[in-house]
N, C-alpha and C. Protein backbone atom coordinates (compact mmCIF):
# COMPACT_ATOMS: atom_id res chain seq x y z
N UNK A 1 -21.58 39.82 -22.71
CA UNK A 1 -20.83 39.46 -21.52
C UNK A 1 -19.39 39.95 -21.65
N UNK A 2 -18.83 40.42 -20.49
CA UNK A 2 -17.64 41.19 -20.63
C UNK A 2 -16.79 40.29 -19.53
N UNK A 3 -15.58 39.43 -20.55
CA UNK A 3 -15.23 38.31 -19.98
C UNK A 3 -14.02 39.06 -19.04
N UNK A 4 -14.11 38.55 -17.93
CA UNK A 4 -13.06 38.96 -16.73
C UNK A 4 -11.95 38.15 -16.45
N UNK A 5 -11.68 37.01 -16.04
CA UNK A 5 -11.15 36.05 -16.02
C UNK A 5 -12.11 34.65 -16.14
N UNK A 6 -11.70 33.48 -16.20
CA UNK A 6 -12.13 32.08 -16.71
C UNK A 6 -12.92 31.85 -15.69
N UNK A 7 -13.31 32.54 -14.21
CA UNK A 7 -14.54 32.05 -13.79
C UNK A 7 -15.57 33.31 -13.43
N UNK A 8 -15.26 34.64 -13.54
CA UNK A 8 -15.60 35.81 -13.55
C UNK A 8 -16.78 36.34 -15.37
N UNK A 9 -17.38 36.89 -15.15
CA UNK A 9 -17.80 37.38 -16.41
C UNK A 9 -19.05 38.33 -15.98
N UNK A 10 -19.13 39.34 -16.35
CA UNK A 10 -20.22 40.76 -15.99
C UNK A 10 -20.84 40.97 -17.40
N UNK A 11 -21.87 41.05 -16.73
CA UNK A 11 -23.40 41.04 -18.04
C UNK A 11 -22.91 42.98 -18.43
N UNK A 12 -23.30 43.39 -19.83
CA UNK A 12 -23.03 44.85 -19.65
C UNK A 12 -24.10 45.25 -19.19
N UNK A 13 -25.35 44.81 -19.04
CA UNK A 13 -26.32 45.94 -18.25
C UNK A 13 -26.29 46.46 -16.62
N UNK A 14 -24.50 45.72 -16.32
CA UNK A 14 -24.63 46.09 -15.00
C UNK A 14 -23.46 46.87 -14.44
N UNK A 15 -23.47 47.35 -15.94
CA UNK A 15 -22.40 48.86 -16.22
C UNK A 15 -23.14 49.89 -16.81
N UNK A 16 -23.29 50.99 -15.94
CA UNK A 16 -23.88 52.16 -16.53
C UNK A 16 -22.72 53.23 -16.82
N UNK A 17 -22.48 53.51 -17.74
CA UNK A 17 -21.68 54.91 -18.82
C UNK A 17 -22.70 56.48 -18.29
N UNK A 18 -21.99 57.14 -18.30
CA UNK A 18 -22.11 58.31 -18.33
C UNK A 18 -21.23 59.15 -18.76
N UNK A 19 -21.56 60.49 -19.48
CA UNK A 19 -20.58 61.11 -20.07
C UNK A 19 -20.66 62.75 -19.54
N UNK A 20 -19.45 63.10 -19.26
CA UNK A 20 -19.42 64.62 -18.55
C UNK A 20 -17.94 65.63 -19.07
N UNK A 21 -18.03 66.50 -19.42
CA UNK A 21 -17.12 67.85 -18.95
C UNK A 21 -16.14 67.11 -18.27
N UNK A 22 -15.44 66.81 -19.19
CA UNK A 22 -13.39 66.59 -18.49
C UNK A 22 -12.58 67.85 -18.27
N UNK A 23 -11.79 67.73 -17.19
CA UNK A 23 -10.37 68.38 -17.44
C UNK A 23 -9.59 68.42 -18.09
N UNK A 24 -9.44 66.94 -18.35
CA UNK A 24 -8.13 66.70 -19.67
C UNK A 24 -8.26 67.35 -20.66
N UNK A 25 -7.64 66.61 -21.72
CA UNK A 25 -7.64 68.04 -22.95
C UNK A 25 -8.89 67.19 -24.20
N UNK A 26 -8.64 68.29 -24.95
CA UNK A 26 -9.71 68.59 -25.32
C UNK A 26 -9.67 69.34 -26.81
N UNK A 27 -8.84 70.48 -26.62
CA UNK A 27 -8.65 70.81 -27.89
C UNK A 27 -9.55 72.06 -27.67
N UNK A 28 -9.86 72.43 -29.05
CA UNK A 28 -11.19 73.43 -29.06
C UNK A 28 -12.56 73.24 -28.61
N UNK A 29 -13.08 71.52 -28.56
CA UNK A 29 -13.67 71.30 -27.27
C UNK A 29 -13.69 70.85 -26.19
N UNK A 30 -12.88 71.34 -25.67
CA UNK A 30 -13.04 71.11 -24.01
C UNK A 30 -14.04 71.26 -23.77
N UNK A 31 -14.44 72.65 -24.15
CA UNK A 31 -16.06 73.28 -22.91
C UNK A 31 -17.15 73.01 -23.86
N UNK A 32 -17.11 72.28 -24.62
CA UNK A 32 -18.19 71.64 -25.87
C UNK A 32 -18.80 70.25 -25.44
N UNK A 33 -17.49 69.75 -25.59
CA UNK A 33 -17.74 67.85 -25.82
C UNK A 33 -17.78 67.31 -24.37
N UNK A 34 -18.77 66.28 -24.00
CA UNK A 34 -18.45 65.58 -23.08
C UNK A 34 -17.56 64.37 -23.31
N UNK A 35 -15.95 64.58 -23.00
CA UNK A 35 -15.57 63.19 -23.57
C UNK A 35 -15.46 62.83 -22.24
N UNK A 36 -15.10 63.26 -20.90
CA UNK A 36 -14.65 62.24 -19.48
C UNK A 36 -16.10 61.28 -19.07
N UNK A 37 -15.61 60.20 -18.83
CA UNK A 37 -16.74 58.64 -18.96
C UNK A 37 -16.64 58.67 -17.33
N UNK A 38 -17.81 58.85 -16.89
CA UNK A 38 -18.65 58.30 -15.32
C UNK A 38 -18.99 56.72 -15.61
N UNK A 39 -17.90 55.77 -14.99
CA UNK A 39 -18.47 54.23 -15.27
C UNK A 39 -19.13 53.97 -13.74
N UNK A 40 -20.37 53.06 -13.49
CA UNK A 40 -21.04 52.72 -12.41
C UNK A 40 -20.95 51.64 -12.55
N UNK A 41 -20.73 51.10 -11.09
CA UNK A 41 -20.74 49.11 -11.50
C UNK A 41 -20.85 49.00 -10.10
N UNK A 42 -22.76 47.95 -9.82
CA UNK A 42 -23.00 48.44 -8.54
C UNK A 42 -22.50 46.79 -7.99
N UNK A 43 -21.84 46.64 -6.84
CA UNK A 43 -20.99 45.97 -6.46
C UNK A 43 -21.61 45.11 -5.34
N UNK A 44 -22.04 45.67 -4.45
CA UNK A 44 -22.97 44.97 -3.66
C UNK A 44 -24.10 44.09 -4.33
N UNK A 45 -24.88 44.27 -5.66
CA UNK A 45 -25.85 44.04 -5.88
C UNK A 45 -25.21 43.00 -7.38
N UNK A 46 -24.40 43.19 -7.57
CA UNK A 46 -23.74 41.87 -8.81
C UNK A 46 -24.10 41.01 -8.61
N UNK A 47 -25.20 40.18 -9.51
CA UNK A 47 -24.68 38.78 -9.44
C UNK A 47 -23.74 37.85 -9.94
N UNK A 48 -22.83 38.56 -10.46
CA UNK A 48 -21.49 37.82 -11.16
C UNK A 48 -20.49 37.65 -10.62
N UNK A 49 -20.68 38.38 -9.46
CA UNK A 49 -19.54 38.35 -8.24
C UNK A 49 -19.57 37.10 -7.48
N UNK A 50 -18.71 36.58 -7.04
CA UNK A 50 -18.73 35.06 -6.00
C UNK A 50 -19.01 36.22 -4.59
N UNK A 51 -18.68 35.71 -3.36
CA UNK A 51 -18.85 36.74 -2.23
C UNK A 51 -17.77 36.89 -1.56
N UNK A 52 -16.44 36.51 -2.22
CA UNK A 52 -15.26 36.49 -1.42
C UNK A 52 -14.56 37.53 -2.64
N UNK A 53 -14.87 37.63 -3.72
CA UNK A 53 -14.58 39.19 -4.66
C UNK A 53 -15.08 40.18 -4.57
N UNK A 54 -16.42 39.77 -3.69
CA UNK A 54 -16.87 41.34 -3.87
C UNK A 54 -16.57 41.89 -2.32
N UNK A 55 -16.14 41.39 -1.32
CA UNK A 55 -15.70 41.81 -0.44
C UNK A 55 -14.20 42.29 -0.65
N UNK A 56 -13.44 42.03 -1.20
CA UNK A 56 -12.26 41.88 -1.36
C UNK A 56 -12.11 43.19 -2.56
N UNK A 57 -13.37 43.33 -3.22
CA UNK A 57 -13.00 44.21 -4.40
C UNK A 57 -13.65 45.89 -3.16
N UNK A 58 -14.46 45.54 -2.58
CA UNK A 58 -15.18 46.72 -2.13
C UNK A 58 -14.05 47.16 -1.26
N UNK A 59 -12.96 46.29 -0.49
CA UNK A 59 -12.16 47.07 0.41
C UNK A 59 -10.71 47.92 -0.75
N UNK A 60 -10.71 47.00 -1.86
CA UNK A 60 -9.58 47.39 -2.79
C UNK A 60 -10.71 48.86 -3.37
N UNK A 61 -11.62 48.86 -3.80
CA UNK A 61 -11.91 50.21 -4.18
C UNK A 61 -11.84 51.62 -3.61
N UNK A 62 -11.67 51.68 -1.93
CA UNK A 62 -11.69 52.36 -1.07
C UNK A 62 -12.68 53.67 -1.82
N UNK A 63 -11.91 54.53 -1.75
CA UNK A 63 -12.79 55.89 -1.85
C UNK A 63 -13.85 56.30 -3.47
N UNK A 64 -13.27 54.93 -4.11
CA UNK A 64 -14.40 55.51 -5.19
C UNK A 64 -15.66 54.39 -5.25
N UNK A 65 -15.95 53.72 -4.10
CA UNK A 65 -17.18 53.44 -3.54
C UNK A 65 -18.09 53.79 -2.84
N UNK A 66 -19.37 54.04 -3.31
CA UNK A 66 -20.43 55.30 -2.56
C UNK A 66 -20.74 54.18 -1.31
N UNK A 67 -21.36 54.65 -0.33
CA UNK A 67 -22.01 54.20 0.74
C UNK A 67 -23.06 53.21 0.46
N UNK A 68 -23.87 53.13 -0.69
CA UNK A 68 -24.99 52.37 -1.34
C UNK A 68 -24.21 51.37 -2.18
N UNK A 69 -22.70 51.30 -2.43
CA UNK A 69 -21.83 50.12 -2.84
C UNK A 69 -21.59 50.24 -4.41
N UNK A 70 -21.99 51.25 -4.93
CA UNK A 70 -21.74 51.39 -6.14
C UNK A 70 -20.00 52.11 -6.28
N UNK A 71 -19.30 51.25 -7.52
CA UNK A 71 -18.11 51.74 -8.03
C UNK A 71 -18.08 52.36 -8.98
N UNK A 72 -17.64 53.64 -8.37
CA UNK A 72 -17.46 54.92 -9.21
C UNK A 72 -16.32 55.40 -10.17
N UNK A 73 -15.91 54.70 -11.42
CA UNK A 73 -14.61 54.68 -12.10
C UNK A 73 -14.79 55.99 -13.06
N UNK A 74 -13.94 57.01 -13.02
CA UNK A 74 -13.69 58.20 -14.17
C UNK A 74 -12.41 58.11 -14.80
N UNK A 75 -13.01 58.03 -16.38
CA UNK A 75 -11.68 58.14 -17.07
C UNK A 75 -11.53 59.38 -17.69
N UNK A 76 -11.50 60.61 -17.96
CA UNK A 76 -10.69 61.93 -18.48
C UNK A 76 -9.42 62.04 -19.44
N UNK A 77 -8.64 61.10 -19.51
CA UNK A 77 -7.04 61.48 -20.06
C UNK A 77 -6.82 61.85 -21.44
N UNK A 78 -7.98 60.94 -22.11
CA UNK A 78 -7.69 61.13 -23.27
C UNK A 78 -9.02 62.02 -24.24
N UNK A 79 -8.62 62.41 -25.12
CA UNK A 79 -9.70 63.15 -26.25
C UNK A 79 -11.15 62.92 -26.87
N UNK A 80 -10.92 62.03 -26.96
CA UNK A 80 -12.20 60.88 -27.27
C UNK A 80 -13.06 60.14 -26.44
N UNK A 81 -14.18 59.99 -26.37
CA UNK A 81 -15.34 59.54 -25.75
C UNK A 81 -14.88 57.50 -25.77
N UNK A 82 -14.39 57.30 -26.99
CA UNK A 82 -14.27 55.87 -27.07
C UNK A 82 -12.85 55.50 -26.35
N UNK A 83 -12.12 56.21 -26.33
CA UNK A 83 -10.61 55.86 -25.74
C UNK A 83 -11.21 56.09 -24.25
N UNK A 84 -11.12 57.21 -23.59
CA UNK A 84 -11.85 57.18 -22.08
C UNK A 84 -12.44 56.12 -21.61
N UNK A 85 -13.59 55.63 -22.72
CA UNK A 85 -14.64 54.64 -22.10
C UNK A 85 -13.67 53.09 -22.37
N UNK A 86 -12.88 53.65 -22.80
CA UNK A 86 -12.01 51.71 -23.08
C UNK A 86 -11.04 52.10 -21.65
N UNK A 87 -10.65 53.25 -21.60
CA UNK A 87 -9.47 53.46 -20.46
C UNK A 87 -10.22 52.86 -19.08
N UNK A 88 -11.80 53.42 -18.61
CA UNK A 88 -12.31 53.52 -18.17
C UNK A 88 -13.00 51.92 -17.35
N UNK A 89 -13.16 51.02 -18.76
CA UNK A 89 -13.39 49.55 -18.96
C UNK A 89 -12.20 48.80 -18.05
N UNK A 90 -10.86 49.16 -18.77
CA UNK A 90 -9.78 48.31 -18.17
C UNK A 90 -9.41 48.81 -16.75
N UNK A 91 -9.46 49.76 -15.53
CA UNK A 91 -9.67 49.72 -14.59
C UNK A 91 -10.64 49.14 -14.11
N UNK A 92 -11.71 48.94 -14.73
CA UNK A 92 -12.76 48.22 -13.70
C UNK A 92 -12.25 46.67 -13.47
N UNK A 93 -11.61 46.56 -14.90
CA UNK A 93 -11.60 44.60 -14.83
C UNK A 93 -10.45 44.75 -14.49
N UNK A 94 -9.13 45.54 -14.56
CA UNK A 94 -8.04 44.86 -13.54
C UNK A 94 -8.11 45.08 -12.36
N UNK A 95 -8.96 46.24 -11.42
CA UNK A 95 -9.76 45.83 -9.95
C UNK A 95 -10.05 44.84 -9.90
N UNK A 96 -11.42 44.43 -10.61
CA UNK A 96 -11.82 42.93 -10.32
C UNK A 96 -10.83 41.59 -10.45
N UNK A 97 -9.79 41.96 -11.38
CA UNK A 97 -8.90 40.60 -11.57
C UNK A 97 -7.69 40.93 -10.30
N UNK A 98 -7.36 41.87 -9.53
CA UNK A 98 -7.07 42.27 -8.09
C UNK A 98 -7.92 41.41 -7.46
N UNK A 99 -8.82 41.90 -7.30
CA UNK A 99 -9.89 41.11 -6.56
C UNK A 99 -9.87 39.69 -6.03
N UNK A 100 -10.05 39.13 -7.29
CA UNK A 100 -10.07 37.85 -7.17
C UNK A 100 -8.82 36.85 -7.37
N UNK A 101 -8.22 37.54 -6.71
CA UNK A 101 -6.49 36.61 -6.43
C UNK A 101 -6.85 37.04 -4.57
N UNK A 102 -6.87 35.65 -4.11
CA UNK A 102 -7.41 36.14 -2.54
C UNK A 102 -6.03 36.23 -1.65
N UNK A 103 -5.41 37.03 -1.01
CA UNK A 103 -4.35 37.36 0.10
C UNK A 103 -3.38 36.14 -0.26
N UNK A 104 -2.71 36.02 0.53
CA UNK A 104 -1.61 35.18 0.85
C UNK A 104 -1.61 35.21 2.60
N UNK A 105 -1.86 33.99 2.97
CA UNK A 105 -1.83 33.89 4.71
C UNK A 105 -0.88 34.46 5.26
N UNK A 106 -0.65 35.46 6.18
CA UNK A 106 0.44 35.63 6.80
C UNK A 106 0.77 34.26 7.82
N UNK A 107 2.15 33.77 7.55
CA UNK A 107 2.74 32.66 8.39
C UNK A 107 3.49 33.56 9.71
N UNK A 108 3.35 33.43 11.08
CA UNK A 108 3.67 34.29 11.95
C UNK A 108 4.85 33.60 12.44
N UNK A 109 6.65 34.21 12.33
CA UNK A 109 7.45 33.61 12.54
C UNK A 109 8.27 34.47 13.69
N UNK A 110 9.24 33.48 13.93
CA UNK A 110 10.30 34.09 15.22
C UNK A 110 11.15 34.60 14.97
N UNK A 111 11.55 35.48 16.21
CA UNK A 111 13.31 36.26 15.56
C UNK A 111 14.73 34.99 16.00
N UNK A 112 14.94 34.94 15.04
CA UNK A 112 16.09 33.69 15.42
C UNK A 112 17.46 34.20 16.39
N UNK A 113 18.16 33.34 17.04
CA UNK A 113 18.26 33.65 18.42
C UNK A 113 19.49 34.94 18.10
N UNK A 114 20.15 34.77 17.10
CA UNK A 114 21.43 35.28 16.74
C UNK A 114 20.25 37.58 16.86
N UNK A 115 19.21 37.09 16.64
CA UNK A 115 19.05 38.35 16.23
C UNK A 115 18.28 38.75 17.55
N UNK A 116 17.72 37.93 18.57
CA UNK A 116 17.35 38.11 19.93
C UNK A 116 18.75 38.59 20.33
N UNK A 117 20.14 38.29 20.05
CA UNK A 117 21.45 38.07 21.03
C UNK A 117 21.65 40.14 20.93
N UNK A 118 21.42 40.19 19.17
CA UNK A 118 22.18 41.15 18.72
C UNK A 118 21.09 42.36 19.43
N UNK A 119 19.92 42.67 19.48
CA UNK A 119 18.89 43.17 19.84
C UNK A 119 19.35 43.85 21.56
N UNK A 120 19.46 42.76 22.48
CA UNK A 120 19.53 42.46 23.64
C UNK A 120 20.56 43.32 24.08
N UNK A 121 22.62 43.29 22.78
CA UNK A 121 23.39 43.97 22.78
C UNK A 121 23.46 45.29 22.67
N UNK A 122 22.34 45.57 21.90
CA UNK A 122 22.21 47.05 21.37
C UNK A 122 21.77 47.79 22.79
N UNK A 123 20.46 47.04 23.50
CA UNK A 123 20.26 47.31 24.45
C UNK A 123 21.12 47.95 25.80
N UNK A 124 22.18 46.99 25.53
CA UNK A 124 23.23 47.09 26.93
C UNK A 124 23.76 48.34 26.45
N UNK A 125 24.50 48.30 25.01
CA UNK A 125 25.21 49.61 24.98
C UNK A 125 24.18 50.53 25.31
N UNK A 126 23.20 50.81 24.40
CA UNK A 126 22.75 52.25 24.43
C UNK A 126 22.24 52.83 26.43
N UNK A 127 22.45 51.37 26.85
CA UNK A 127 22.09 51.79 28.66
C UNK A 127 23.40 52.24 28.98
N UNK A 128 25.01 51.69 28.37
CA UNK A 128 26.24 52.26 28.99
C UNK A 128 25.92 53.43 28.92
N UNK A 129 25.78 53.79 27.69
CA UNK A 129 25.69 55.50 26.98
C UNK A 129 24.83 56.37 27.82
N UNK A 130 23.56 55.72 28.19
CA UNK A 130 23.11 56.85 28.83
C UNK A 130 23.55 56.92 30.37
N UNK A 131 24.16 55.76 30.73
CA UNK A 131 24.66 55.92 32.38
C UNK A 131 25.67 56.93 31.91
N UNK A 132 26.64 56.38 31.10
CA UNK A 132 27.74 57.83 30.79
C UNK A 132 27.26 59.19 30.76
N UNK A 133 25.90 59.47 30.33
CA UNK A 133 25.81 60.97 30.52
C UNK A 133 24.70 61.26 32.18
N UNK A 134 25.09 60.66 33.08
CA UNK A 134 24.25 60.69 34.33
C UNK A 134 25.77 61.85 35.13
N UNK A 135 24.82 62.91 35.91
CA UNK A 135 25.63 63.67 36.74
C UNK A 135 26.65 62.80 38.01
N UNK A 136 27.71 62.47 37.92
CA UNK A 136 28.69 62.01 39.21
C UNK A 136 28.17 62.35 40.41
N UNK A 137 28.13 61.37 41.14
CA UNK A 137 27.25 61.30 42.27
C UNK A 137 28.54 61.48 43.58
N UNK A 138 27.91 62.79 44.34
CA UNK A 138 28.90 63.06 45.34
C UNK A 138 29.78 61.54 46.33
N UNK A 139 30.83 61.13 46.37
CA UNK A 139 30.79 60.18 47.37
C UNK A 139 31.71 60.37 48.70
């Protein structure tokens, strides 16, 4: 069990690893070693998820969520297969610990009157200004 926070926790069989051909470096094997880590963690289908994280995590993942709800995490940066796959680990769980801190309500407030007054002022001038540039009207 791969502990997330104190009411969160993901079984590892519902993380699949994969290993591929990075960009990053590499050394003399770059075009040898697979060290960049393909992590899968299918999101829709968790049962470790409550249902107010996994909504909340699927809109925070945006584009590296496939259509079938799986989260698609790549780590590359570093040399090693074990550093990647730890780099790789700690994005998934600080998404999920994102996740599960839910919004803050927006409280919908007023403009207080001093800033209705000042608003209203700006108004008048910028109407002097443009009457000032109106063509003089024959009289």
């Amino acid at each position: 069990m791969i502990r997330i926070t104190a009411n969160i926790a993901l079984d590892e069989g519902e993380i699949a690893e994969r290993f591929v051909l990075g960009s990053g470096p590499g050394g003399q094997n770059v075009n040898k070693v697979a060290t960049a880590v393909e992590l899968r963690f299918d999101v829709r289908r968790s049962p470790s998820l409550p249902p107010g994280v996994r909504a909340r995590l699927e809109r925070l993942a945006g584009r590296r969520l496939t259509q079938h709800g799986v989260l698609i995490i790549t780590a590359q940066r570093h040399r090693t297969q074990a550093r990647n796959r730890d780099e790789a680990m700690a994005k998934l769980i600080e998404l999920i610990r994102r996740a599960e801190k839910p919004p803050t309500p927006r409280r919908p407030t007023k403009p207080t009157a001093a800033a209705r007054r000042r608003r209203l002022d700006g108004k008048i001038r910028r109407g002097a200004t443009k009457r000032l540039r109106e063509t003089p009207r024959d009289e």
